[in-house]
N, C-alpha and C. Protein backbone atom coordinates (compact mmCIF):
# COMPACT_ATOMS: atom_id res chain seq x y z
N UNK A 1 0.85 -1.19 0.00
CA UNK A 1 0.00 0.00 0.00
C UNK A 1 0.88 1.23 0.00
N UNK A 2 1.77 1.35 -0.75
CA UNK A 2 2.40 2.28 -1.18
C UNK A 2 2.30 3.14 -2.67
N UNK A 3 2.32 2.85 -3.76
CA UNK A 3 3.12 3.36 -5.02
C UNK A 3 1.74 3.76 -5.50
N UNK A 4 1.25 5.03 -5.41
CA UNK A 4 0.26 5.54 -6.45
C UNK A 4 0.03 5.15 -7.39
N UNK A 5 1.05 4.71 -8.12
CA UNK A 5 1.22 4.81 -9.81
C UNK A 5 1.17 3.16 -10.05
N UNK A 6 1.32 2.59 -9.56
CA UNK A 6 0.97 1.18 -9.23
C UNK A 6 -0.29 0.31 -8.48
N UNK A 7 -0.37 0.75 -6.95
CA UNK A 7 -1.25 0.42 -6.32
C UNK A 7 -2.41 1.26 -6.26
N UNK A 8 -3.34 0.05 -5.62
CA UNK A 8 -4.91 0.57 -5.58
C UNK A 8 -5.23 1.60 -4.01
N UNK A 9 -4.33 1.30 -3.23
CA UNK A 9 -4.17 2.05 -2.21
C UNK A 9 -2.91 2.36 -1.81
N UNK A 10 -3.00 3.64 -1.38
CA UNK A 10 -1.63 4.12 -1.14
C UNK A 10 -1.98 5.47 -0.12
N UNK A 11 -0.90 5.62 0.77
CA UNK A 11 -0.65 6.48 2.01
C UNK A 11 -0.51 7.75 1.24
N UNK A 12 -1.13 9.02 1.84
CA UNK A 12 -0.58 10.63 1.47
C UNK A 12 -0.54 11.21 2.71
N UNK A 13 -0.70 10.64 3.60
CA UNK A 13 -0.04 11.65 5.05
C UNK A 13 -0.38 10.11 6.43
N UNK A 14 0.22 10.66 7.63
CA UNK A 14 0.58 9.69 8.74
C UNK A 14 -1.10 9.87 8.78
N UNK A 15 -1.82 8.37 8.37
CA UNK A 15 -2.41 7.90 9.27
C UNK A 15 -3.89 7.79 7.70
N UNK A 16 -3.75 8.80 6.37
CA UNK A 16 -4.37 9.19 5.71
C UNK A 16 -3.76 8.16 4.31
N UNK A 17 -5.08 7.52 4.48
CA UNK A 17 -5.09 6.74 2.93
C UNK A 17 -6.39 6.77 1.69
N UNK A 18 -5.18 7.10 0.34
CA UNK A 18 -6.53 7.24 -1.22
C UNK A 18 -6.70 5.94 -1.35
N UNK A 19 -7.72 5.22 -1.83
CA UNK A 19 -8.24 3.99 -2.74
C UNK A 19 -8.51 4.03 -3.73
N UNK A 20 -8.94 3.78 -4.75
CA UNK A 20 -9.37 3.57 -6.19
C UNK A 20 -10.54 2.06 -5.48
N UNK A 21 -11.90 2.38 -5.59
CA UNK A 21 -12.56 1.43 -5.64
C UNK A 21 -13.59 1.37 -7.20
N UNK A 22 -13.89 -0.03 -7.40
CA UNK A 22 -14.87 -0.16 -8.39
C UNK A 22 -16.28 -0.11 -8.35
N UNK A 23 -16.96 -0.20 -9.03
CA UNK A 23 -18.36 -0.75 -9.20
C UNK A 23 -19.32 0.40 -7.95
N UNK A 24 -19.58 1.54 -8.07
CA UNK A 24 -19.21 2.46 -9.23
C UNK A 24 -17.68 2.79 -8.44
N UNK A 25 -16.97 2.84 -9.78
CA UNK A 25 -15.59 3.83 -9.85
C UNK A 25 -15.49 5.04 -8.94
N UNK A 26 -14.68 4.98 -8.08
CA UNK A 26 -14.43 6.18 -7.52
C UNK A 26 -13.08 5.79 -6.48
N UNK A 27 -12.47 7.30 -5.60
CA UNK A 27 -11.97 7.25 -4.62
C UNK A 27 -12.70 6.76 -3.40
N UNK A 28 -11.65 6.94 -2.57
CA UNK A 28 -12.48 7.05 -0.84
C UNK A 28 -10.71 7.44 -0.51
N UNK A 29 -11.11 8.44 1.31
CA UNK A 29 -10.12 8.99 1.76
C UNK A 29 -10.45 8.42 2.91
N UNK A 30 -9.69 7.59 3.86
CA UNK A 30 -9.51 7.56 4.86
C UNK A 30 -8.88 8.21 6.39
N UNK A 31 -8.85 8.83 7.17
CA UNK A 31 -8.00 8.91 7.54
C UNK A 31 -8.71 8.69 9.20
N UNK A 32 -7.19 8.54 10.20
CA UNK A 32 -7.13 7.77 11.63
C UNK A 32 -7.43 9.18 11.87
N UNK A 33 -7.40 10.06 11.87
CA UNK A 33 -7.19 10.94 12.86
C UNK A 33 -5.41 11.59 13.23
N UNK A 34 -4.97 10.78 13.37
CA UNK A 34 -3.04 11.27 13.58
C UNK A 34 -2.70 11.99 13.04
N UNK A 35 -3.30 12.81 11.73
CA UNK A 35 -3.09 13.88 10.88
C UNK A 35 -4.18 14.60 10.12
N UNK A 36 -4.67 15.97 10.20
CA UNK A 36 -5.50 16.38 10.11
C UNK A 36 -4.84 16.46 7.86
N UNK A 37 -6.00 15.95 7.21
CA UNK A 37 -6.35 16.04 5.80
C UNK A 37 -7.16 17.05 5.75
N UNK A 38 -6.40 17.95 4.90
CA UNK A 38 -6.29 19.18 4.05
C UNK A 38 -6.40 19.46 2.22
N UNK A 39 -7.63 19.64 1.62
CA UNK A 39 -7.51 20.10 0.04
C UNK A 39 -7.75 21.46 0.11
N UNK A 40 -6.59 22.23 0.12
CA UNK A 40 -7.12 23.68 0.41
C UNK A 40 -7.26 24.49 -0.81
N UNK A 41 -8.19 25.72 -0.99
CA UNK A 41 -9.02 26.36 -1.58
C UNK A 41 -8.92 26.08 -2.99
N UNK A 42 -9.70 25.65 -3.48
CA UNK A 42 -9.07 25.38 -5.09
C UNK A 42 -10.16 25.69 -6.11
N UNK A 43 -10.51 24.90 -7.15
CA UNK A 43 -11.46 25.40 -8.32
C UNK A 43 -11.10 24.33 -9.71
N UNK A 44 -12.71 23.95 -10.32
CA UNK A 44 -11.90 23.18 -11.49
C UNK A 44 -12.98 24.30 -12.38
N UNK A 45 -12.07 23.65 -13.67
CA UNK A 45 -13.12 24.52 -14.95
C UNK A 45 -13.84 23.69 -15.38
N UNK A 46 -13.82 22.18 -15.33
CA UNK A 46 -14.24 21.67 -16.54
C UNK A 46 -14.86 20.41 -15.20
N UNK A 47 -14.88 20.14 -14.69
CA UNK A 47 -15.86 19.09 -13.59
C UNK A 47 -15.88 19.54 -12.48
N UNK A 48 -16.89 18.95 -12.18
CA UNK A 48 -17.72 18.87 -10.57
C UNK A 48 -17.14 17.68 -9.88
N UNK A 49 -17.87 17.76 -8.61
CA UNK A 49 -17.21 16.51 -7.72
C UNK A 49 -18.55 16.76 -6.77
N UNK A 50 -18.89 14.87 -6.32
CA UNK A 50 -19.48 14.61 -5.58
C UNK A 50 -19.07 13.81 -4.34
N UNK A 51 -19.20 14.42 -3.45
CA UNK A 51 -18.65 14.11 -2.07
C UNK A 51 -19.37 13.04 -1.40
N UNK A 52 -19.02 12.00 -0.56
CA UNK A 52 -20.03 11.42 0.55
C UNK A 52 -19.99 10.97 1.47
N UNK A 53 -19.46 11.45 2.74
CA UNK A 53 -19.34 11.09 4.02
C UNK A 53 -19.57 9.38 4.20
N UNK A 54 -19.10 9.37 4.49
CA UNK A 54 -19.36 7.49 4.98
C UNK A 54 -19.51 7.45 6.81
N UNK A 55 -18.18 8.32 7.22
CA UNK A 55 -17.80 7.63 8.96
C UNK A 55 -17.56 8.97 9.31
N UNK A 56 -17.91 9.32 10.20
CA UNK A 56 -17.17 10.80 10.88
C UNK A 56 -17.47 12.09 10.37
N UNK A 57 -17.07 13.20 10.16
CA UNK A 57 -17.27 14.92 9.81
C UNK A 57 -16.30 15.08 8.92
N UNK A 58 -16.15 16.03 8.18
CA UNK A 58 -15.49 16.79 7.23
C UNK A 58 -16.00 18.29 7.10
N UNK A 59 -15.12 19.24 6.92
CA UNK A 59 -15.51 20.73 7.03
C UNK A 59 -15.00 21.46 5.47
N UNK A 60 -16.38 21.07 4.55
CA UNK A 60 -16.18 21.38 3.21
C UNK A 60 -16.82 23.00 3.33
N UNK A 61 -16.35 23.47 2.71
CA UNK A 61 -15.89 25.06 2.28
C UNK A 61 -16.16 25.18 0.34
N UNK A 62 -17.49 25.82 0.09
CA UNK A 62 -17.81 25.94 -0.79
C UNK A 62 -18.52 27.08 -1.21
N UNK A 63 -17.19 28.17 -1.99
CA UNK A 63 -17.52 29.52 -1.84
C UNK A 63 -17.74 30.27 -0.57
N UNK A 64 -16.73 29.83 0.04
CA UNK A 64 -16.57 30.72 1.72
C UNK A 64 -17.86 30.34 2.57
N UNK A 65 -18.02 29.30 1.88
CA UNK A 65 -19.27 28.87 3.33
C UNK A 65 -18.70 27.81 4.12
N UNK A 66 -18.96 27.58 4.84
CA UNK A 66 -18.26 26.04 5.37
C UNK A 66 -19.26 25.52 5.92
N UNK A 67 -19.25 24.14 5.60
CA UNK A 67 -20.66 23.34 6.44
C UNK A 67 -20.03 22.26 7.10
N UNK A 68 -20.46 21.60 8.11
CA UNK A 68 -19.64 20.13 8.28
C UNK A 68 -20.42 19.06 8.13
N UNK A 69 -20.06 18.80 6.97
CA UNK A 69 -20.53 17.22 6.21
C UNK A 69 -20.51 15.91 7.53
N UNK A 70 -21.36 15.38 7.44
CA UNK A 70 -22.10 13.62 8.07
C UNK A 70 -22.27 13.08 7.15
N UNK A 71 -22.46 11.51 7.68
CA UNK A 71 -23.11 10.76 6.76
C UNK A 71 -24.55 10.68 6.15
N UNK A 72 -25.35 11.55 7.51
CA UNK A 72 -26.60 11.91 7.58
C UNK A 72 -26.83 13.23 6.16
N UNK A 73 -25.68 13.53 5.54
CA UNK A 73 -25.91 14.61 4.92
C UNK A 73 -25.85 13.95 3.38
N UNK A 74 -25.60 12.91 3.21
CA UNK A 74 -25.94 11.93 1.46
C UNK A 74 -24.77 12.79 0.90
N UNK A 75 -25.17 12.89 -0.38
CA UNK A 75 -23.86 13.25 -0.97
C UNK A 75 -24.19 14.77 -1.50
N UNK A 76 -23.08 15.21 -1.51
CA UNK A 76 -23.05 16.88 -1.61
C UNK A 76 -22.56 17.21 -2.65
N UNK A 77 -22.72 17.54 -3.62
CA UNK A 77 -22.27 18.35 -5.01
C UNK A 77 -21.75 19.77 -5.27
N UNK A 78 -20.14 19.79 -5.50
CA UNK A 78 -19.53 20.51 -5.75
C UNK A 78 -19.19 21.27 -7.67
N UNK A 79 -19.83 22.16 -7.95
CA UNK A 79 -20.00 22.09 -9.42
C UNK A 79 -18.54 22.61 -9.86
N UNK A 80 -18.55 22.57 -11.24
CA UNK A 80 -17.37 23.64 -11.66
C UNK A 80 -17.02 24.78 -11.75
N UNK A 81 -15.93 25.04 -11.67
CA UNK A 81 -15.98 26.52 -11.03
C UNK A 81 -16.02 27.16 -9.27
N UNK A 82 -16.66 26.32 -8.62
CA UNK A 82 -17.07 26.47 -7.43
C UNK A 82 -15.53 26.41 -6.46
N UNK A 83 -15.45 27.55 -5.72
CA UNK A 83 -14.38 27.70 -4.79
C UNK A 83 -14.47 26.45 -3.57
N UNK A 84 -13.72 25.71 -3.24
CA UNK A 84 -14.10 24.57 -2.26
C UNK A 84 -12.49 23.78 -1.68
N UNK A 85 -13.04 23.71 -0.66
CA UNK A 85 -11.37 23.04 0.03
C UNK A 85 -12.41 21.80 1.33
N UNK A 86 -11.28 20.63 1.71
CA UNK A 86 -11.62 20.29 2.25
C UNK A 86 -11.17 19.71 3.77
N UNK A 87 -11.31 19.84 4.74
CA UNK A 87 -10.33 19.69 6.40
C UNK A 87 -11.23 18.66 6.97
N UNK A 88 -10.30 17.70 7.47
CA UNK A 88 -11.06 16.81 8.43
C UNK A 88 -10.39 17.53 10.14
N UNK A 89 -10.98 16.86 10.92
CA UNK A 89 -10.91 17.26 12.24
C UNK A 89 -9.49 16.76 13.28
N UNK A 90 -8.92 17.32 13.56
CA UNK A 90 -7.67 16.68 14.49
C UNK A 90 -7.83 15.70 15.28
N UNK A 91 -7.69 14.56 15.34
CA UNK A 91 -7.78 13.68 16.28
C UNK A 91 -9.13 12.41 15.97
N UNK A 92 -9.92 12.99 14.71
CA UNK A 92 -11.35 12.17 14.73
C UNK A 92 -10.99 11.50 13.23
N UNK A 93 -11.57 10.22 13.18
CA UNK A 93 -11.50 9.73 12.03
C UNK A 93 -12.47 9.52 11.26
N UNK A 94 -12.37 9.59 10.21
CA UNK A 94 -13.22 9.69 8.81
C UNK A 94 -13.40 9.16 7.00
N UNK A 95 -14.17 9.12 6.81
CA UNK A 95 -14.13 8.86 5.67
C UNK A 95 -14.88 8.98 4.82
N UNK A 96 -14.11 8.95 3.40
CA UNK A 96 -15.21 9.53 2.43
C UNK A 96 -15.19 9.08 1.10
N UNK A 97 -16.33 8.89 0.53
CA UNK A 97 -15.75 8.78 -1.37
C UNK A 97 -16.18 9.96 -2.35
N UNK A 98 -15.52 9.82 -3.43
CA UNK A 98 -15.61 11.09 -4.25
C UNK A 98 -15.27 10.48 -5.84
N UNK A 99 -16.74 11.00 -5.94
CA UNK A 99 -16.91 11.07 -7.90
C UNK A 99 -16.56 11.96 -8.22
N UNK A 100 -15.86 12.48 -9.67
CA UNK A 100 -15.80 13.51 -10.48
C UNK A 100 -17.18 13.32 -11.62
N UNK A 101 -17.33 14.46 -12.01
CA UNK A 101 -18.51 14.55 -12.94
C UNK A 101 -18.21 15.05 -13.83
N UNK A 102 -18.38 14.81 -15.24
CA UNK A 102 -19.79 14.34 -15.70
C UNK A 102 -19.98 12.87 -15.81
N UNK A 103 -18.94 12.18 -15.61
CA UNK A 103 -19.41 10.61 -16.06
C UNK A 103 -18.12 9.92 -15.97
N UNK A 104 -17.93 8.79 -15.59
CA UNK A 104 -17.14 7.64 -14.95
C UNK A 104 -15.69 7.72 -15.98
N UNK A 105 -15.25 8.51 -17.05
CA UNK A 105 -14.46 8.70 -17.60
C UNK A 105 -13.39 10.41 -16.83
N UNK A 106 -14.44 11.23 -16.68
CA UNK A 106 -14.54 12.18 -15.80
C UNK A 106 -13.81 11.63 -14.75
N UNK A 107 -13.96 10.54 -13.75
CA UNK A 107 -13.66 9.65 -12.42
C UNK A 107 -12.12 9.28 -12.85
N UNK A 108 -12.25 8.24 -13.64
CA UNK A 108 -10.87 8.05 -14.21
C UNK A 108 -9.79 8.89 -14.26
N UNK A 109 -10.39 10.02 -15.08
CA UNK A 109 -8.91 10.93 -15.12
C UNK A 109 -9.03 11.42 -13.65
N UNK A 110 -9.71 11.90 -12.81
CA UNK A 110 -9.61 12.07 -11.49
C UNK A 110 -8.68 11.35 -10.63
N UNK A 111 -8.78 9.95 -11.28
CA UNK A 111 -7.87 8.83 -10.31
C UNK A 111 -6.80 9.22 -10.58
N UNK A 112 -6.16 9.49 -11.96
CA UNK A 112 -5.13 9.63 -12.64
C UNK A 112 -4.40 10.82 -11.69
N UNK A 113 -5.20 11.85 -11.68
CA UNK A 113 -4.73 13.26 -11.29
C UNK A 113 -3.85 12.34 -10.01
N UNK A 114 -4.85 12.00 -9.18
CA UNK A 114 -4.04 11.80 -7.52
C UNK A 114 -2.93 11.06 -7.64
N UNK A 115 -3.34 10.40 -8.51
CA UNK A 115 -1.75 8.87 -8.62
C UNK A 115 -0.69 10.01 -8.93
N UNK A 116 -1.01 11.06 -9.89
CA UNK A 116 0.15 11.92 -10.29
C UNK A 116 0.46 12.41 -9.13
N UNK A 117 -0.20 13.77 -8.84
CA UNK A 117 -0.25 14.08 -7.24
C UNK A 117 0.13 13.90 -6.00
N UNK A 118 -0.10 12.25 -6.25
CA UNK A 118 0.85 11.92 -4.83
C UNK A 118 1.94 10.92 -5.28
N UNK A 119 2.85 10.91 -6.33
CA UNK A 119 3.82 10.26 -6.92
C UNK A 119 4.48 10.98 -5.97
N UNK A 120 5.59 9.95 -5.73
CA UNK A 120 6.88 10.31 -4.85
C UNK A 120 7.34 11.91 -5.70
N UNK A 121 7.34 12.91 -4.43
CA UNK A 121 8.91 13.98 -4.99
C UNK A 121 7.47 15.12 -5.70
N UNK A 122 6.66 14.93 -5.85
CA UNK A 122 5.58 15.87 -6.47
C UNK A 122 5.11 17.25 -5.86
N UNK A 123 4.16 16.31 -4.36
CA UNK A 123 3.98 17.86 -3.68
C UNK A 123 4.95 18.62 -3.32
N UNK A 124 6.32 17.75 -2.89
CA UNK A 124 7.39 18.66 -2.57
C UNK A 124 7.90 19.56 -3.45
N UNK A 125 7.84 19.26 -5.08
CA UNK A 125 8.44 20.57 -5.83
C UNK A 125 6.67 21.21 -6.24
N UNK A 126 7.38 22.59 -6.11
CA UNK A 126 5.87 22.99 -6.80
C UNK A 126 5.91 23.18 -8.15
N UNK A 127 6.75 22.83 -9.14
CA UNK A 127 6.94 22.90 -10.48
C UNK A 127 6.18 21.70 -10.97
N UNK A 128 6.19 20.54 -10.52
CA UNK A 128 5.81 19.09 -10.22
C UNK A 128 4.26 19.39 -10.08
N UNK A 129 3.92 20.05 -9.11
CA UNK A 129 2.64 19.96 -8.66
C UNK A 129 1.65 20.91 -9.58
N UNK A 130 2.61 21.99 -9.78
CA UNK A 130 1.39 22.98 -10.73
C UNK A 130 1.23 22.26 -12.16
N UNK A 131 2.37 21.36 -12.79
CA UNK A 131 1.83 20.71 -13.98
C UNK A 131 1.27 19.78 -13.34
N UNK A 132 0.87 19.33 -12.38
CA UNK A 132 -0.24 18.18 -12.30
C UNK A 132 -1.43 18.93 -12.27
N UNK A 133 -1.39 20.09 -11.82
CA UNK A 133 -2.54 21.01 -11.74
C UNK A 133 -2.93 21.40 -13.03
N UNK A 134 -2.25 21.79 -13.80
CA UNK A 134 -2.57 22.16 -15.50
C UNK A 134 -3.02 21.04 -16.07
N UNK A 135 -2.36 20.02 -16.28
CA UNK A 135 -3.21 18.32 -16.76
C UNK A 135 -4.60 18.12 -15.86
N UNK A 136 -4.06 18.39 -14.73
CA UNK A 136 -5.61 18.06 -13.87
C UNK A 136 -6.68 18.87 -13.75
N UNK A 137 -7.01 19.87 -14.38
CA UNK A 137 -8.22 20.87 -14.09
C UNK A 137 -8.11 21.28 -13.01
N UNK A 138 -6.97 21.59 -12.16
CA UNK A 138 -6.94 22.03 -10.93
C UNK A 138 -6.39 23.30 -10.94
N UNK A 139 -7.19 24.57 -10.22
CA UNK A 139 -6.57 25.84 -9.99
C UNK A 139 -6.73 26.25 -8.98
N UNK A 140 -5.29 27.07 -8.12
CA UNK A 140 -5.42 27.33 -6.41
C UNK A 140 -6.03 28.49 -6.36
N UNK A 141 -6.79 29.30 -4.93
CA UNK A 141 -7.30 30.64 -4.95
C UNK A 141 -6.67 31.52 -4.39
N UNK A 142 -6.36 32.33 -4.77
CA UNK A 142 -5.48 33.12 -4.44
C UNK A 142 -6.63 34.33 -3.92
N UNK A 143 -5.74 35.60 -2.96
CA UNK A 143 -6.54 36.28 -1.36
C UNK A 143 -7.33 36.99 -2.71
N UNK A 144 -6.85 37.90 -3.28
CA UNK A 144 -7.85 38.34 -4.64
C UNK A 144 -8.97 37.94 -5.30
N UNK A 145 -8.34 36.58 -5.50
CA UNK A 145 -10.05 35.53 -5.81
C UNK A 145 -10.08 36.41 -7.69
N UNK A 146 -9.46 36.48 -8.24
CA UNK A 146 -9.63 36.65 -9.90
C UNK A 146 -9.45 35.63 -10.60
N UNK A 147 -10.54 34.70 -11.09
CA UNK A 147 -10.05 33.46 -11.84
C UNK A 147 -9.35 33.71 -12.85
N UNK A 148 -9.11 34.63 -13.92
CA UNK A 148 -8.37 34.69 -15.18
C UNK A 148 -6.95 34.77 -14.60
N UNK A 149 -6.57 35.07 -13.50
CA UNK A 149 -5.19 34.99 -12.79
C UNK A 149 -4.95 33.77 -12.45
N UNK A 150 -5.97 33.40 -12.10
CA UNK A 150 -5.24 31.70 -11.00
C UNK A 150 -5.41 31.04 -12.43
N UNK A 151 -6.25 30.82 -13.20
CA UNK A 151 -6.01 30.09 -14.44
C UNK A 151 -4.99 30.52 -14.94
N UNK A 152 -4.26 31.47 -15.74
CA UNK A 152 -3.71 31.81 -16.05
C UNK A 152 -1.89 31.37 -15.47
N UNK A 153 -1.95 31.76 -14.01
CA UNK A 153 -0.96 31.11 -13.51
C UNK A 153 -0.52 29.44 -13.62
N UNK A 154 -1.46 28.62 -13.73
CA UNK A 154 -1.30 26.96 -13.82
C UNK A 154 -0.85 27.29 -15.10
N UNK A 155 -1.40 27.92 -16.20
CA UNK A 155 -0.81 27.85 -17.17
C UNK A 155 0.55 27.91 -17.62
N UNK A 156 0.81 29.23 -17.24
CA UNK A 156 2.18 29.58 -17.32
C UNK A 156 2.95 28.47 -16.52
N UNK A 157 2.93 28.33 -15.48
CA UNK A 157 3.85 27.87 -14.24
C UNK A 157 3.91 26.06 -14.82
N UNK A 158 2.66 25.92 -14.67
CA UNK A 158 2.83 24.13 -14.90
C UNK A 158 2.20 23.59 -16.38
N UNK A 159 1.69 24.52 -17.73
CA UNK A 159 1.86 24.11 -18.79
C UNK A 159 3.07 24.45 -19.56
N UNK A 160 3.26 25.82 -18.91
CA UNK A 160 4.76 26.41 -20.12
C UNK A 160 6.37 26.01 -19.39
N UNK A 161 6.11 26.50 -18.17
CA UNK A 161 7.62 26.57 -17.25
C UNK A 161 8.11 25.09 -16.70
N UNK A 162 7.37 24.57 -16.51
CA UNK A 162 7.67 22.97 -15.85
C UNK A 162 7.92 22.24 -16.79
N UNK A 163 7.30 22.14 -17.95
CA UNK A 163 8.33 20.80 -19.36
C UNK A 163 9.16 22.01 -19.56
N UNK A 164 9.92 23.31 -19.82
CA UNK A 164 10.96 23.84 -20.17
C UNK A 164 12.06 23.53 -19.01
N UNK A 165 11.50 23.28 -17.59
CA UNK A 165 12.53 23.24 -17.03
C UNK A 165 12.70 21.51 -16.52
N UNK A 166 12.47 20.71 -17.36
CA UNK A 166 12.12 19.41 -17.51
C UNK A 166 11.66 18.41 -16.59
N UNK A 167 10.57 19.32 -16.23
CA UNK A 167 9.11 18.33 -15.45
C UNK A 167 8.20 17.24 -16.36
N UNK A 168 8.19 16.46 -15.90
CA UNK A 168 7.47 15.54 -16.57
C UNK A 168 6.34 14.43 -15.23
N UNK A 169 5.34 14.32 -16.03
CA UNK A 169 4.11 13.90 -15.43
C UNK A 169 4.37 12.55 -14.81
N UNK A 170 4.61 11.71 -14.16
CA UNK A 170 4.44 10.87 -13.89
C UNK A 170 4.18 9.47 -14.30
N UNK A 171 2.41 9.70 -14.83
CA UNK A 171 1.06 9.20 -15.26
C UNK A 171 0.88 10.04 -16.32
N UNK A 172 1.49 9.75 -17.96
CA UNK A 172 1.36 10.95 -18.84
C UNK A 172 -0.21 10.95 -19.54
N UNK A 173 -1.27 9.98 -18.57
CA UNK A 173 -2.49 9.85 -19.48
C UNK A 173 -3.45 10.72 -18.62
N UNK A 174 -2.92 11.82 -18.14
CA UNK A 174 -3.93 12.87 -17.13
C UNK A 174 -3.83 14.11 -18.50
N UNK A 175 -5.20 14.06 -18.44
CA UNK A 175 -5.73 14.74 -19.61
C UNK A 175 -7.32 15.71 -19.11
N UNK A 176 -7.74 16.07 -17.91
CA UNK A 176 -9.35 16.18 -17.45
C UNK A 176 -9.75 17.29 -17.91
N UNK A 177 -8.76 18.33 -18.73
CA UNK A 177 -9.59 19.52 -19.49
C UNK A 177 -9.89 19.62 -21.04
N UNK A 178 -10.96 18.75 -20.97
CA UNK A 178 -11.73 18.47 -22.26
C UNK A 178 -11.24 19.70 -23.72
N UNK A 179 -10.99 21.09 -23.07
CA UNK A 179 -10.67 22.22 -24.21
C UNK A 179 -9.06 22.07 -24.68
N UNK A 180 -8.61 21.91 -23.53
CA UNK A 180 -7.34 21.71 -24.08
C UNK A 180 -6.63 20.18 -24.33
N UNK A 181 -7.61 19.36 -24.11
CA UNK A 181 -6.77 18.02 -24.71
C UNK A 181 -7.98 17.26 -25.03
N UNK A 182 -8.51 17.67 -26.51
CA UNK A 182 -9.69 16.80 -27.12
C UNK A 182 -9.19 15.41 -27.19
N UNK A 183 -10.25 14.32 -26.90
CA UNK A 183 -9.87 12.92 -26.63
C UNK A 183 -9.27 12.50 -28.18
N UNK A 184 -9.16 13.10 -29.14
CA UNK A 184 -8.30 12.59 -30.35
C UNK A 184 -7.40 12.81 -30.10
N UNK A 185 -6.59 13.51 -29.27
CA UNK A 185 -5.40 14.45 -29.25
C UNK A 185 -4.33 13.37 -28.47
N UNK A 186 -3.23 12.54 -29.38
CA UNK A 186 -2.42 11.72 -28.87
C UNK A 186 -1.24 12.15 -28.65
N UNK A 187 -0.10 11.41 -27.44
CA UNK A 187 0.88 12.02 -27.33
C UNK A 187 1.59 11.70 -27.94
């Protein structure tokens, strides 16, 4: 239960584990409690995500609201575009699964993103991480909050600057922004 890029489960912080489950396709996040799990403020252009408590609380943040998700709360829909981060609680354990939308291909490249994501040596460079962010439909929010900036920045930083300064993807089949990598479009 190590190697992203290999295994179906694998560790991203003391105590916090991703899955890849089937039937339907999706993640789930585990974690003991020993380390508080953090997706902080972010934004996609091109999918949504559906959240669903299974065990414990989560404190999802969607467009500066924050609610704290139960299991009692079914599943919660995060659209595109939508400002959203996610914190579990210090010490309490939890869990959760998560679809990407529009459809189980949508999910896939989602899986893809994290396997990239949490490949050894990734979050630690941020050259690494912002081209996983440019392949992945992922953009951070910055205190301003101007999307043509934070888009704009993944661009520059992790489509143009990271293969010039010879970053390379991991998992080179993360592709989740439908405009810029039409499914004909081979490498």
């Amino acid at each position: 239960m190590g190697d992203p890029l290999r295994d179906d489960s694998w560790l991203v912080g003391k105590g916090i584990t991703l899955s890849v489950l089937q039937n339907p396709l999706r993640t789930r996040l585990e974690v003991t409690g020993e380390e508080v799990f953090l997706a902080p403020p972010h934004w996609h252009l091109h999918h949504g995500e559906e959240h669903t408590v299974l065990k414990g609380r989560v404190k999802l943040m969607q467009n500066g609201v924050t609610k704290i998700l139960t299991p009692a709360d079914g599943t919660v829909y995060t659209p595109p575009r939508m400002t959203h981060s996610l914190e579990s609680f210090p010490g309490e354990e939890f869990s959760m699964d998560e679809v990407a939308t529009p459809s189980a291909e949508t999910t896939a490249q989602k899986i893809i993103f994290f396997r990239n994501l949490f490949a050894p040596g990734v979050l630690q460079s941020f050259f690494s991480a912002m081209q996983v962010f440019y392949f992945g439909d992922g953009y951070p929010v910055f205190p301003f909050g101007i999307r043509w900036i934070e888009w704009l920045f993944v661009v520059v930083v992790g489509g143009w600057l990271a293969p010039l300064l010879g970053y390379k993807l991991p998992d080179k089949r993360l592709r989740l922004d439908p405009n810029r990598f039409p499914p004909s479009k081979k490498d």
